[in-house]
N, C-alpha and C. Protein backbone atom coordinates (compact mmCIF):
# COMPACT_ATOMS: atom_id res chain seq x y z
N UNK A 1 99.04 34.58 -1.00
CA UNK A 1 97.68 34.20 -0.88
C UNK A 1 96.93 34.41 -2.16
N UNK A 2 97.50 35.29 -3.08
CA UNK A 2 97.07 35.47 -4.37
C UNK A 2 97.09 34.00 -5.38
N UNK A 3 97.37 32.93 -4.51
CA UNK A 3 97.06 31.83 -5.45
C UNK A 3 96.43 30.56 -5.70
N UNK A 4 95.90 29.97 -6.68
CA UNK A 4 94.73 29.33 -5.94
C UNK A 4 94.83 27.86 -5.56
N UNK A 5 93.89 27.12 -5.21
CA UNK A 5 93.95 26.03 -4.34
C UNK A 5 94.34 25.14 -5.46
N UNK A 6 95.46 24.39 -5.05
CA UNK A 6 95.33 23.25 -6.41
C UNK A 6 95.30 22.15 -5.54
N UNK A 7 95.22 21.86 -4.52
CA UNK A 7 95.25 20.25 -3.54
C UNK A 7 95.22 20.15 -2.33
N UNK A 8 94.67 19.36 -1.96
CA UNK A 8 95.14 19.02 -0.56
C UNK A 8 96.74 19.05 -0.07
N UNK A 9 97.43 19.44 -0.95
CA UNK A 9 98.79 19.58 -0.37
C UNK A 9 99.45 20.50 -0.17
N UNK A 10 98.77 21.61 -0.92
CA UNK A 10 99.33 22.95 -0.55
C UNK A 10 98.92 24.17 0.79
N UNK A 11 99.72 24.18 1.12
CA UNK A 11 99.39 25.65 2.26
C UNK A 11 99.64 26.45 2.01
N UNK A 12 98.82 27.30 3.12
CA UNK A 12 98.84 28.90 3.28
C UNK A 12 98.93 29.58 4.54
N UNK A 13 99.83 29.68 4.61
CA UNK A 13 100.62 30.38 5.62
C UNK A 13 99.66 31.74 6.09
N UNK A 14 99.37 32.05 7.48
CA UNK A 14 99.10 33.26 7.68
C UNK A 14 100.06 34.04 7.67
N UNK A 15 101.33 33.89 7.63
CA UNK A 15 102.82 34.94 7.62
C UNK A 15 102.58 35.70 6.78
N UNK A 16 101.93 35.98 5.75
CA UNK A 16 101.88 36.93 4.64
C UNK A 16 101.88 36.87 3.59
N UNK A 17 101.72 35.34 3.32
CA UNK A 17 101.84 34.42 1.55
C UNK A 17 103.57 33.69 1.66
N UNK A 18 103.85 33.52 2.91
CA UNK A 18 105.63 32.47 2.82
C UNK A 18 104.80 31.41 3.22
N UNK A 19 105.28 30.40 2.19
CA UNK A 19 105.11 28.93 2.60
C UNK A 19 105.78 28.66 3.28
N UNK A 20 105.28 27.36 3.91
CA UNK A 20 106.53 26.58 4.77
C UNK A 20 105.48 26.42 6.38
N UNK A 21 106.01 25.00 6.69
CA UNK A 21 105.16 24.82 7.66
C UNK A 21 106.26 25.18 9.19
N UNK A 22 107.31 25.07 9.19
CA UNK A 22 108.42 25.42 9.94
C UNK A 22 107.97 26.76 10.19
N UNK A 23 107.79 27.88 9.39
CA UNK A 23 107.41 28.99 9.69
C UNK A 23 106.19 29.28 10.43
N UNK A 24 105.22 28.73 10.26
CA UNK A 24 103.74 28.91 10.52
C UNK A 24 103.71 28.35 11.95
N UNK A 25 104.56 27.34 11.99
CA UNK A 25 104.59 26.81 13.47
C UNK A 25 105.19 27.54 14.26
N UNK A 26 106.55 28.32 14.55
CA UNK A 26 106.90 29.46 14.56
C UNK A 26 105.96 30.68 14.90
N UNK A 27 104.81 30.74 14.17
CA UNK A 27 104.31 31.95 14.13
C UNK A 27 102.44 31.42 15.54
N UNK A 28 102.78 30.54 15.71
CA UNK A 28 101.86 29.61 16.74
C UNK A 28 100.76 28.96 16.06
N UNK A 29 101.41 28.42 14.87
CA UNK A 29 100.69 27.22 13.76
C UNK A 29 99.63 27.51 13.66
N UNK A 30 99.34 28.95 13.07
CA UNK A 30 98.24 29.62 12.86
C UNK A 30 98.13 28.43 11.11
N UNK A 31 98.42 28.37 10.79
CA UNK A 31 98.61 28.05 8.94
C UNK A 31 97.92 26.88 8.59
N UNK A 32 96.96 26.70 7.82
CA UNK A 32 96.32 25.70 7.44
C UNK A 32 96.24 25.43 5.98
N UNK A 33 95.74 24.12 5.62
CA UNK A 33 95.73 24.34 4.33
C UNK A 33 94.61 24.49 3.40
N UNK A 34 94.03 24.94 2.51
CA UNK A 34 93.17 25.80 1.48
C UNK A 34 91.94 24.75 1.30
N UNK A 35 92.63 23.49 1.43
CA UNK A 35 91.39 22.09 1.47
C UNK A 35 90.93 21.65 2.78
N UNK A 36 91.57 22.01 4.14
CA UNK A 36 91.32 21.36 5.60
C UNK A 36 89.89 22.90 5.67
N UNK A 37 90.74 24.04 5.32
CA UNK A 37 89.26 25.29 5.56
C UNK A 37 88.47 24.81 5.01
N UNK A 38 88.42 24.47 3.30
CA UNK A 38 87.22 24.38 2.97
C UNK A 38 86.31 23.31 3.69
N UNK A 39 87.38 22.12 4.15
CA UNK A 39 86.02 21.11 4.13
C UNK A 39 85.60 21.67 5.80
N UNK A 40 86.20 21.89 6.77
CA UNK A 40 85.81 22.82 7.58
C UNK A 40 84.82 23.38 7.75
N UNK A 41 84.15 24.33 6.90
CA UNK A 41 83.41 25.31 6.38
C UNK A 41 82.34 23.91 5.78
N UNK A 42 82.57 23.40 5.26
CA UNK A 42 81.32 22.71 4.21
C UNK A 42 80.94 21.49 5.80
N UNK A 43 81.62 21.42 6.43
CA UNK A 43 81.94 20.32 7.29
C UNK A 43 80.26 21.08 9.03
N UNK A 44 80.84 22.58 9.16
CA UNK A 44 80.14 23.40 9.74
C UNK A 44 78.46 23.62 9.18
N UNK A 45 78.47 23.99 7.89
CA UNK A 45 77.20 23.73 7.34
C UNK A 45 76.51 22.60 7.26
N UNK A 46 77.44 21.88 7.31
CA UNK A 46 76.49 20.69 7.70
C UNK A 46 75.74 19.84 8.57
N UNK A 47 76.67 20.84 9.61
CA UNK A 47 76.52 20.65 11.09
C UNK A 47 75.01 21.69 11.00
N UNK A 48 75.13 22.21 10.75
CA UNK A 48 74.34 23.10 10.68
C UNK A 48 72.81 22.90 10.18
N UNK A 49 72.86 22.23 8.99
CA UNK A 49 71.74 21.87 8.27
C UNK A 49 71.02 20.67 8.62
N UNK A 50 71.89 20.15 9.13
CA UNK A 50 71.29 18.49 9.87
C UNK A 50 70.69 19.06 11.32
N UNK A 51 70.94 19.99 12.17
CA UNK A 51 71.03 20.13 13.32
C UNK A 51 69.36 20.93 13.47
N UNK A 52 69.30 22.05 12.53
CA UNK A 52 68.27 23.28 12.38
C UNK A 52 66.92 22.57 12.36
N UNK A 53 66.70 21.41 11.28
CA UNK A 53 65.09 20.88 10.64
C UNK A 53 64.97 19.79 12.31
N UNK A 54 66.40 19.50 12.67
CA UNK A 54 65.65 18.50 13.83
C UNK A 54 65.40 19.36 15.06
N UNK A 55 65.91 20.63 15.30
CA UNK A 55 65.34 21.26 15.92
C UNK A 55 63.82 21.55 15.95
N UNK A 56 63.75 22.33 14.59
CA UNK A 56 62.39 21.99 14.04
C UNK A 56 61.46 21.29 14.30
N UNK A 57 61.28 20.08 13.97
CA UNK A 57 60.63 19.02 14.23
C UNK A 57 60.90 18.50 15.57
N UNK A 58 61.82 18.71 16.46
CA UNK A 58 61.50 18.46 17.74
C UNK A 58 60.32 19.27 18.27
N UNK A 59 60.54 20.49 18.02
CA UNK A 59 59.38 21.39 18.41
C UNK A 59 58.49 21.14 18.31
N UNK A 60 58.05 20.86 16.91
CA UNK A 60 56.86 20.49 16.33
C UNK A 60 56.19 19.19 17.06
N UNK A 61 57.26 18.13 17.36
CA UNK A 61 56.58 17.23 17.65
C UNK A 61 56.58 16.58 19.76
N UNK A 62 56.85 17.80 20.22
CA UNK A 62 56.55 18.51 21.51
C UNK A 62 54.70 17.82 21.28
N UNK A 63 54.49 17.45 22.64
CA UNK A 63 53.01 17.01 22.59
C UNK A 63 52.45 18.13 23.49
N UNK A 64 51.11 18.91 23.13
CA UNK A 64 50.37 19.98 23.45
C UNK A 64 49.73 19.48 25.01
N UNK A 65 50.01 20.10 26.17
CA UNK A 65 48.93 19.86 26.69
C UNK A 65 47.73 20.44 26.92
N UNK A 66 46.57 19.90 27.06
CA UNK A 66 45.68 20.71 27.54
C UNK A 66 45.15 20.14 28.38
N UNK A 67 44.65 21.04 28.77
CA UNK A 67 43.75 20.41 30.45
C UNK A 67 41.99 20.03 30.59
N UNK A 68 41.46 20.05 31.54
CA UNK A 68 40.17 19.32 31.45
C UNK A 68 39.23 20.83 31.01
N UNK A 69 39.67 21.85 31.72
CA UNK A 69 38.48 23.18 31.37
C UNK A 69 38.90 23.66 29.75
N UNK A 70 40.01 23.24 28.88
CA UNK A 70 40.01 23.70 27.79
C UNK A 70 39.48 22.85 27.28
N UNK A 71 39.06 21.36 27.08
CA UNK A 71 38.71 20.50 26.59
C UNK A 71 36.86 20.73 26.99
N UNK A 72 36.87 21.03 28.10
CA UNK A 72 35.28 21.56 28.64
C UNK A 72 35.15 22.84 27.62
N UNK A 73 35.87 24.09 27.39
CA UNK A 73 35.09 24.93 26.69
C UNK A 73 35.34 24.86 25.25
N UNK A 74 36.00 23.66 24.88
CA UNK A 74 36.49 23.87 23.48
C UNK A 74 35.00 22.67 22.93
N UNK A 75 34.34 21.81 23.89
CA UNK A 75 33.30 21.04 23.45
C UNK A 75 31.91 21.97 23.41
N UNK A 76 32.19 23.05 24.57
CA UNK A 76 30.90 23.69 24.53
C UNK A 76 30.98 24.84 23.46
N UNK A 77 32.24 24.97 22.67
CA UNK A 77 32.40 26.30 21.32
C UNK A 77 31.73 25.33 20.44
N UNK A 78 31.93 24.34 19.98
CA UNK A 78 31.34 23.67 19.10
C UNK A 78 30.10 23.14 19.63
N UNK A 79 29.61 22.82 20.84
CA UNK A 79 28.08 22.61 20.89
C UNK A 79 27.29 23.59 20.45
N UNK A 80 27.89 24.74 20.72
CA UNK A 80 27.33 26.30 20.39
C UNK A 80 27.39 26.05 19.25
N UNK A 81 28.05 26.26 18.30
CA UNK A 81 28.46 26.76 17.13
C UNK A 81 27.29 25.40 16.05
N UNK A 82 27.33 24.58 16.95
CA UNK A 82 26.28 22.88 16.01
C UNK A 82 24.73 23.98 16.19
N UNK A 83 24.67 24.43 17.53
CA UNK A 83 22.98 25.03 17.89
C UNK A 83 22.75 26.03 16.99
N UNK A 84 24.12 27.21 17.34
CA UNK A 84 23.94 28.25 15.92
C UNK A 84 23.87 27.96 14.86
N UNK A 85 24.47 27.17 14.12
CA UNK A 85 24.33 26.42 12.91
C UNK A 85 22.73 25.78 12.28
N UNK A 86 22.08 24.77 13.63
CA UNK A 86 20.97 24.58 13.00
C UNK A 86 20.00 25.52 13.58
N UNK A 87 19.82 26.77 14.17
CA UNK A 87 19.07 27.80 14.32
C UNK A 87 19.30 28.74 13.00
N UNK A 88 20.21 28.89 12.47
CA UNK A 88 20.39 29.47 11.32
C UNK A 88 19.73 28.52 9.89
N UNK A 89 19.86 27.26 10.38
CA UNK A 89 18.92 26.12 9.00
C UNK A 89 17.92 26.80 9.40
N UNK A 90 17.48 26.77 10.77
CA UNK A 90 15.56 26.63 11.02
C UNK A 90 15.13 27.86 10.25
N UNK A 91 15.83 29.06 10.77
CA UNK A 91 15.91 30.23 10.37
C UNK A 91 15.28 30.50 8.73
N UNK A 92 16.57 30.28 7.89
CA UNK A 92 16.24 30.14 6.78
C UNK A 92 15.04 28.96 5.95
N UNK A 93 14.81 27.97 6.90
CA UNK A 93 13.79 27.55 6.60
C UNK A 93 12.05 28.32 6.82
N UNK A 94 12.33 28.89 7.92
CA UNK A 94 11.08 29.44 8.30
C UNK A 94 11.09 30.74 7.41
N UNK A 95 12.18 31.29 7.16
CA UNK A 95 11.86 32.37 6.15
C UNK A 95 11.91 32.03 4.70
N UNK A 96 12.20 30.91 4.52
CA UNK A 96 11.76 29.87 2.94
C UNK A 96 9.58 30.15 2.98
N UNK A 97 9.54 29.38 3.83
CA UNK A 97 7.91 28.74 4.41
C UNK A 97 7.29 30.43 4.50
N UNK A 98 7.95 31.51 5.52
CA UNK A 98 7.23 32.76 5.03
C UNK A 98 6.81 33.32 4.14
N UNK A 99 7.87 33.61 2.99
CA UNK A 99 8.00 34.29 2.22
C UNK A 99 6.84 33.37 1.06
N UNK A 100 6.66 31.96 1.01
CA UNK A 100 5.98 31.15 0.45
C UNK A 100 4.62 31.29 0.87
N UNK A 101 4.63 31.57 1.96
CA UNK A 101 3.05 31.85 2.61
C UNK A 101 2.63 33.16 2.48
N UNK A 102 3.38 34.23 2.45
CA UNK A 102 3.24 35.54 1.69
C UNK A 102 3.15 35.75 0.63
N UNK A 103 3.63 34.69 -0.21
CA UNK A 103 3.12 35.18 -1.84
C UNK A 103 1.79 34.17 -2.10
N UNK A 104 1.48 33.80 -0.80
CA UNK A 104 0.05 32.52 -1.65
C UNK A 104 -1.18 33.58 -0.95
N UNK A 105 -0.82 34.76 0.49
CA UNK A 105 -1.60 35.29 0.89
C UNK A 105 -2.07 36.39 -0.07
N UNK A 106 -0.84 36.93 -0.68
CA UNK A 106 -1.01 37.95 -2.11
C UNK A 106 -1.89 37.66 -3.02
N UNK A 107 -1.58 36.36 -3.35
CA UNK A 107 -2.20 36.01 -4.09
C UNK A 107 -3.88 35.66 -4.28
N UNK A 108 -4.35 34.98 -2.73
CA UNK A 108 -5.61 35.09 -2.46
C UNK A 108 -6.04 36.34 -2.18
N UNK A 109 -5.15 37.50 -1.68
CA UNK A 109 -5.91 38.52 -1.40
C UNK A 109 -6.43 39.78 -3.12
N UNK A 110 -5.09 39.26 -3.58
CA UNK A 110 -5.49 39.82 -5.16
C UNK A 110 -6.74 38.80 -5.91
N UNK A 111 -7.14 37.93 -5.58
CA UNK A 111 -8.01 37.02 -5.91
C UNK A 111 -9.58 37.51 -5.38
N UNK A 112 -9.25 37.87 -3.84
CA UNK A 112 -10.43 38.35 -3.42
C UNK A 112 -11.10 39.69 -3.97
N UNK A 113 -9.77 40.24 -3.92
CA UNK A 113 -10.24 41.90 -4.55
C UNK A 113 -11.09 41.88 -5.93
N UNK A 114 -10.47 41.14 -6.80
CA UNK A 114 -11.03 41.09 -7.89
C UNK A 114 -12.75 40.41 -7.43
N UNK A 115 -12.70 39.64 -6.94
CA UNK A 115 -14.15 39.14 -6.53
C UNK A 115 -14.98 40.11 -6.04
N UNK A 116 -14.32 40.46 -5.20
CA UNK A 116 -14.81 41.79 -4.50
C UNK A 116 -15.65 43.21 -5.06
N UNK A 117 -14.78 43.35 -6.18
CA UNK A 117 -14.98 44.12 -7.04
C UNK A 117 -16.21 43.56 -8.39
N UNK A 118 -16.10 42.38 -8.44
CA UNK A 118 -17.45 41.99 -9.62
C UNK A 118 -18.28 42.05 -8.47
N UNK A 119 -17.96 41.54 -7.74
CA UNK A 119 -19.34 41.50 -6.65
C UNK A 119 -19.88 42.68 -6.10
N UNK A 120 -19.09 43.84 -5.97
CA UNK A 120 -20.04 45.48 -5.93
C UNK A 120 -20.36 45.82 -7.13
N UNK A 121 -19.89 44.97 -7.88
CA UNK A 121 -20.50 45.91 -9.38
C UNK A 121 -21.77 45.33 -9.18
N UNK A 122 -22.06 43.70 -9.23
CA UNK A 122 -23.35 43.02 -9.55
C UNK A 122 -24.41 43.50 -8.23
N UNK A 123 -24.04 43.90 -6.95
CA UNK A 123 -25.08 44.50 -6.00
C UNK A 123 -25.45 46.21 -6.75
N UNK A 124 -24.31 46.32 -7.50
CA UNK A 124 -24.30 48.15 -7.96
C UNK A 124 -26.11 47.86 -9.06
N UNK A 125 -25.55 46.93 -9.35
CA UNK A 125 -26.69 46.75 -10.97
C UNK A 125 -27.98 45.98 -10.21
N UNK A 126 -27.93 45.27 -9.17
CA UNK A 126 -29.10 44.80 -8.71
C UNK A 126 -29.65 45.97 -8.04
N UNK A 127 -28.88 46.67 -7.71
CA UNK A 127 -29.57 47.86 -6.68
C UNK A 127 -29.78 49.02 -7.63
N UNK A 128 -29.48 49.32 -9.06
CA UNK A 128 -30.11 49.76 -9.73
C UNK A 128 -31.49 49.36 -10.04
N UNK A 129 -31.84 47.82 -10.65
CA UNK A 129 -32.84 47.17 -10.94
C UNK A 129 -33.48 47.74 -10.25
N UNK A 130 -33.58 47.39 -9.09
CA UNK A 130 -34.70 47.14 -7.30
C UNK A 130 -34.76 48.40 -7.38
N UNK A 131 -34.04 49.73 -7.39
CA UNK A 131 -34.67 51.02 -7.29
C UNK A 131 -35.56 51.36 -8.45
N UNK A 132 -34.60 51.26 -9.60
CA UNK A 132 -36.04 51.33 -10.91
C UNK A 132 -37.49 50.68 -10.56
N UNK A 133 -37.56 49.54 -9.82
CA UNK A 133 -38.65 49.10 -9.73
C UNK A 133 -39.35 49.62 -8.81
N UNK A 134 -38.92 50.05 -7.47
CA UNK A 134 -39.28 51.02 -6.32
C UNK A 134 -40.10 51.90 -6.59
N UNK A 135 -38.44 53.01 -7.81
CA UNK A 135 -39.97 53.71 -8.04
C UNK A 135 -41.34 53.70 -9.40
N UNK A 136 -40.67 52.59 -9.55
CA UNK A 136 -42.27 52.38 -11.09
C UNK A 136 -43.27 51.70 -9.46
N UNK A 137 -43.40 51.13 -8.41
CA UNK A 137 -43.78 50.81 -7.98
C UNK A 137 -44.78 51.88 -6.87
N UNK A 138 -43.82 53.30 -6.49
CA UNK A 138 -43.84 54.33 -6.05
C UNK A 138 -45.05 55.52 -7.33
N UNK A 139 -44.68 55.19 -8.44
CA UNK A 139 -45.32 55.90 -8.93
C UNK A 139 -46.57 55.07 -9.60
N UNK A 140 -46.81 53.74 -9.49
CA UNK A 140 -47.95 52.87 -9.82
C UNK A 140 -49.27 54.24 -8.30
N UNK A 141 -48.48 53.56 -7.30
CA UNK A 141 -49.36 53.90 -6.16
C UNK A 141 -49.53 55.07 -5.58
N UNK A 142 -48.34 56.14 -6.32
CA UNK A 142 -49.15 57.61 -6.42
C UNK A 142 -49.96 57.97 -7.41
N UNK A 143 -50.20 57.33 -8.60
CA UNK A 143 -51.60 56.97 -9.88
C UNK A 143 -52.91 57.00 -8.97
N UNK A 144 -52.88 55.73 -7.68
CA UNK A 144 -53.99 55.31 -7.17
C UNK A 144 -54.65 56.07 -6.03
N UNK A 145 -56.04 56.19 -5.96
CA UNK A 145 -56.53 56.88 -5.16
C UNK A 145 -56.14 56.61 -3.69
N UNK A 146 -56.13 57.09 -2.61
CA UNK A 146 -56.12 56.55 -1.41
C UNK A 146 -56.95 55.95 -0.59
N UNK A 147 -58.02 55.45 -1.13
CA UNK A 147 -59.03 54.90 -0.62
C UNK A 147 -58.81 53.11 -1.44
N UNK A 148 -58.03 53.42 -2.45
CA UNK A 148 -58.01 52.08 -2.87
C UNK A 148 -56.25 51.46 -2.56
N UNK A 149 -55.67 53.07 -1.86
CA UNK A 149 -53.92 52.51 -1.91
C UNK A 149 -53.98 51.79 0.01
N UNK A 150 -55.03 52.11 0.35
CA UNK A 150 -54.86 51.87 2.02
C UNK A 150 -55.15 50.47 2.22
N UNK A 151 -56.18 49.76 1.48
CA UNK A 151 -55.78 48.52 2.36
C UNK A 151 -54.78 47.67 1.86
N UNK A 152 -54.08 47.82 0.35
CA UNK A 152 -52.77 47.17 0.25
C UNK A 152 -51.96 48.00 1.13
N UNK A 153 -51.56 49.00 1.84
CA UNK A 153 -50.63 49.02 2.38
C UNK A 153 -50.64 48.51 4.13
N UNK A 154 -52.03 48.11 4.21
CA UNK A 154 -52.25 47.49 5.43
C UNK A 154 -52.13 46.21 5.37
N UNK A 155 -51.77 45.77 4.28
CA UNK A 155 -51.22 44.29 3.80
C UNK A 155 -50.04 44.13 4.46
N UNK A 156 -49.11 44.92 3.93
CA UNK A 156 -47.04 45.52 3.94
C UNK A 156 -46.76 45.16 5.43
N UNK A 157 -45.45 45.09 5.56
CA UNK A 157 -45.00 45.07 7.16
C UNK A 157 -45.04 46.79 7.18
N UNK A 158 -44.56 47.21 8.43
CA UNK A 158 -44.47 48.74 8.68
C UNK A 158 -43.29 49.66 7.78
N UNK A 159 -41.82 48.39 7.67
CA UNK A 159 -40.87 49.23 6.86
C UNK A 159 -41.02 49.45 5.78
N UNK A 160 -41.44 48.47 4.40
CA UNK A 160 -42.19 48.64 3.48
C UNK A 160 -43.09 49.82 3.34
N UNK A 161 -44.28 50.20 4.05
CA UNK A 161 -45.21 50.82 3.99
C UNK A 161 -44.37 52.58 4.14
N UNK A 162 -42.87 52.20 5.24
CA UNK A 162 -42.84 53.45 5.39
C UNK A 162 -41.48 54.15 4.46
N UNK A 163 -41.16 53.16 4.11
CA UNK A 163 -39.86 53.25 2.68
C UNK A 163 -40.80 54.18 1.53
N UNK A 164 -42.29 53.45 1.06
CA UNK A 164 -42.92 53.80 -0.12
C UNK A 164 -43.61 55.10 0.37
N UNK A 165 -44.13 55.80 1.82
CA UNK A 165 -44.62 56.54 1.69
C UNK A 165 -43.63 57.75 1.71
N UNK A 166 -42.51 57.12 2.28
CA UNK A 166 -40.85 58.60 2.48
C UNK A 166 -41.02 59.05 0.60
N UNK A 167 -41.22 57.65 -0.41
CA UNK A 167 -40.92 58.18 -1.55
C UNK A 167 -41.94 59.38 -2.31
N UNK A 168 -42.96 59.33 -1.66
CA UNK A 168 -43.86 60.21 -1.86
C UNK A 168 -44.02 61.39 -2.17
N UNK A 169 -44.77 62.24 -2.13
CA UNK A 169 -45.32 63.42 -2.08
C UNK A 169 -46.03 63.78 -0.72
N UNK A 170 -45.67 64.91 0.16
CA UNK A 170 -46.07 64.72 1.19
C UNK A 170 -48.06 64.87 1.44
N UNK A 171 -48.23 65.87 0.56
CA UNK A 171 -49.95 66.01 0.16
C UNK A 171 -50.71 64.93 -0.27
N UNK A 172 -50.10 64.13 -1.17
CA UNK A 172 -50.26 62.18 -0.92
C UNK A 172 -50.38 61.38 0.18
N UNK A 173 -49.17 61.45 1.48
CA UNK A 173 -48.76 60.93 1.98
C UNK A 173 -50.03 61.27 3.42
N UNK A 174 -50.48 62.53 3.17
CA UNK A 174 -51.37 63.27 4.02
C UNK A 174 -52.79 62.58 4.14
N UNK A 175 -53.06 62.37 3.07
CA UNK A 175 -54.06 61.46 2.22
C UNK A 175 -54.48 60.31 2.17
N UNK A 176 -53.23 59.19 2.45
CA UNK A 176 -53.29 58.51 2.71
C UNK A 176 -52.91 57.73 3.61
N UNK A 177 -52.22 58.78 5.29
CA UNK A 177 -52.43 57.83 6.51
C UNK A 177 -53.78 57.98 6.84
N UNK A 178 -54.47 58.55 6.89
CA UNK A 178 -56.09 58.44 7.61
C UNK A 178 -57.04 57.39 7.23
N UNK A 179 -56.47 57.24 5.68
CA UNK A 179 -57.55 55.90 5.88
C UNK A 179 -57.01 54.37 6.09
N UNK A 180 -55.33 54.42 6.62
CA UNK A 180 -54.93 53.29 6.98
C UNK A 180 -55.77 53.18 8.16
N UNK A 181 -55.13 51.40 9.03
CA UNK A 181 -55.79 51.09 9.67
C UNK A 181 -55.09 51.70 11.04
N UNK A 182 -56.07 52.39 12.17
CA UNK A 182 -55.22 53.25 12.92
C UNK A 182 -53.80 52.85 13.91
N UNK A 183 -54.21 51.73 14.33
CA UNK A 183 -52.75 51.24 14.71
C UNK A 183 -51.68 51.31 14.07
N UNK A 184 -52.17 50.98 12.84
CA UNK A 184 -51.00 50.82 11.92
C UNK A 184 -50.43 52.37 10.99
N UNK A 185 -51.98 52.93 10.85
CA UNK A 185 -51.19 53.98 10.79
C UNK A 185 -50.75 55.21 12.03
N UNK A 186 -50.24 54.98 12.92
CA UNK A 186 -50.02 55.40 14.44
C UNK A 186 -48.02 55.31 14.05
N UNK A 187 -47.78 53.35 13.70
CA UNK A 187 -46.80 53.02 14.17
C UNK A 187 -46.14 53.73 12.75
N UNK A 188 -46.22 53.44 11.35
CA UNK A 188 -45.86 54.45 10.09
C UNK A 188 -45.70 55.86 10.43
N UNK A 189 -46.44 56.48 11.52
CA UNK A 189 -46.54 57.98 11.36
C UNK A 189 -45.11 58.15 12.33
N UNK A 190 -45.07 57.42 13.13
CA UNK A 190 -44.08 57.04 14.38
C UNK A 190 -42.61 56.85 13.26
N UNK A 191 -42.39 55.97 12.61
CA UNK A 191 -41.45 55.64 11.72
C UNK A 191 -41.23 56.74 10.97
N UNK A 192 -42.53 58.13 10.17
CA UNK A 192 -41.67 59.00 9.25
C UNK A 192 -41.30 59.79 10.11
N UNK A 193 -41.69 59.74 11.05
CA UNK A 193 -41.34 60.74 12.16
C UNK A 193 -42.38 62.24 12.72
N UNK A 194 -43.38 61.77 12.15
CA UNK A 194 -44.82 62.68 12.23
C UNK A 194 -45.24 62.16 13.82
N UNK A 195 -44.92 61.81 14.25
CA UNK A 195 -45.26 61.75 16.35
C UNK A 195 -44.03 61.21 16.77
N UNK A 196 -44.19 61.37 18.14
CA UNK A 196 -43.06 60.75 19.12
C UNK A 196 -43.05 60.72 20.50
């Protein structure tokens, strides 16, 4: 058996390496020859390799069934999945449109503030003015006697009359309700809080 194949014509005896086909037959014609194995063998693989991919592809091409409730929930995974889909557009749209409406509200509200702010300054400075004048106005008519301050202040509405006399001096102020006119000075005395 130590020798190698030179043809289709030579054998090999399973007897132990004795040629001879007389023998092998003898031995229950175990004996073949070195080219019938091989193609044998190449003959098996091939059986083999042709046999495996059509297995394969039989499988593969086995038709799936499915039935009416998988076809029912496999339409309602994707009806779902279309709704989730455009609830997730709306989604991100409405938080596009928020976030856009939050920076325009920032923006007017930083707009206002600043307004806000010139605009207490300019009441800050008018309401300086108007008090400077209050009291140059306050101290014009504590100058004047009370015989000549009573009938302009019987001119005044009552709050007027009783704003300028709070600014007073009360020994002034003493002075000059009596010679208002008495109704009027009744409802002033009522307002500084001198009756009730």
């Amino acid at each position: 058996m130590n020798r190698r194949f030179s043809g289709p014509g030579e054998k090999i005896c399973c007897c132990k390496g004795r040629s001879g086909i007389n023998q092998c037959i003898l031995d229950g014609g175990k004996a073949m020859t070195n080219w019938a194995r091989r193609m044998a063998l190449l003959l098996g693989w091939a059986v083999w390799l042709a046999v495996l991919p059509a297995g394969v592809m039989a499988a593969e091409k086995k038709p799936v069934r499915v039935g009416t409730a998988e076809v029912e929930l496999a339409t309602s995974l994707k009806e779902r999945e279309l709704a989730v889909e455009a609830k997730e557009k709306d989604l991100a749209r409405r938080e596009a449109d928020l976030a856009a409406l939050r920076k325009d509200v920032d923006a007017k509200l930083a707009r206002l503030t600043v307004l806000q702010g010139d605009l207490q300054a300019r009441l800050a400075a008018l309401q300086q003015v108007a008090d400077k004048d209050f009291k140059n106005l306050v101290k014009v008519y504590s100058a004047m006697s009370p015989t000549k301050m009573a009938p302009l202040l019987d001119e005044m509405d009552d709050a007027t009359v009783t704003r300028i006399l709070k600014a007073m001096k009360a020994d002034l102020v003493a002075k000059i309700i009596p010679k208002l006119e008495k109704s009027k000075a009744v409802r002033v005395s009522r307002q500084l809080g001198m009756l009730k």
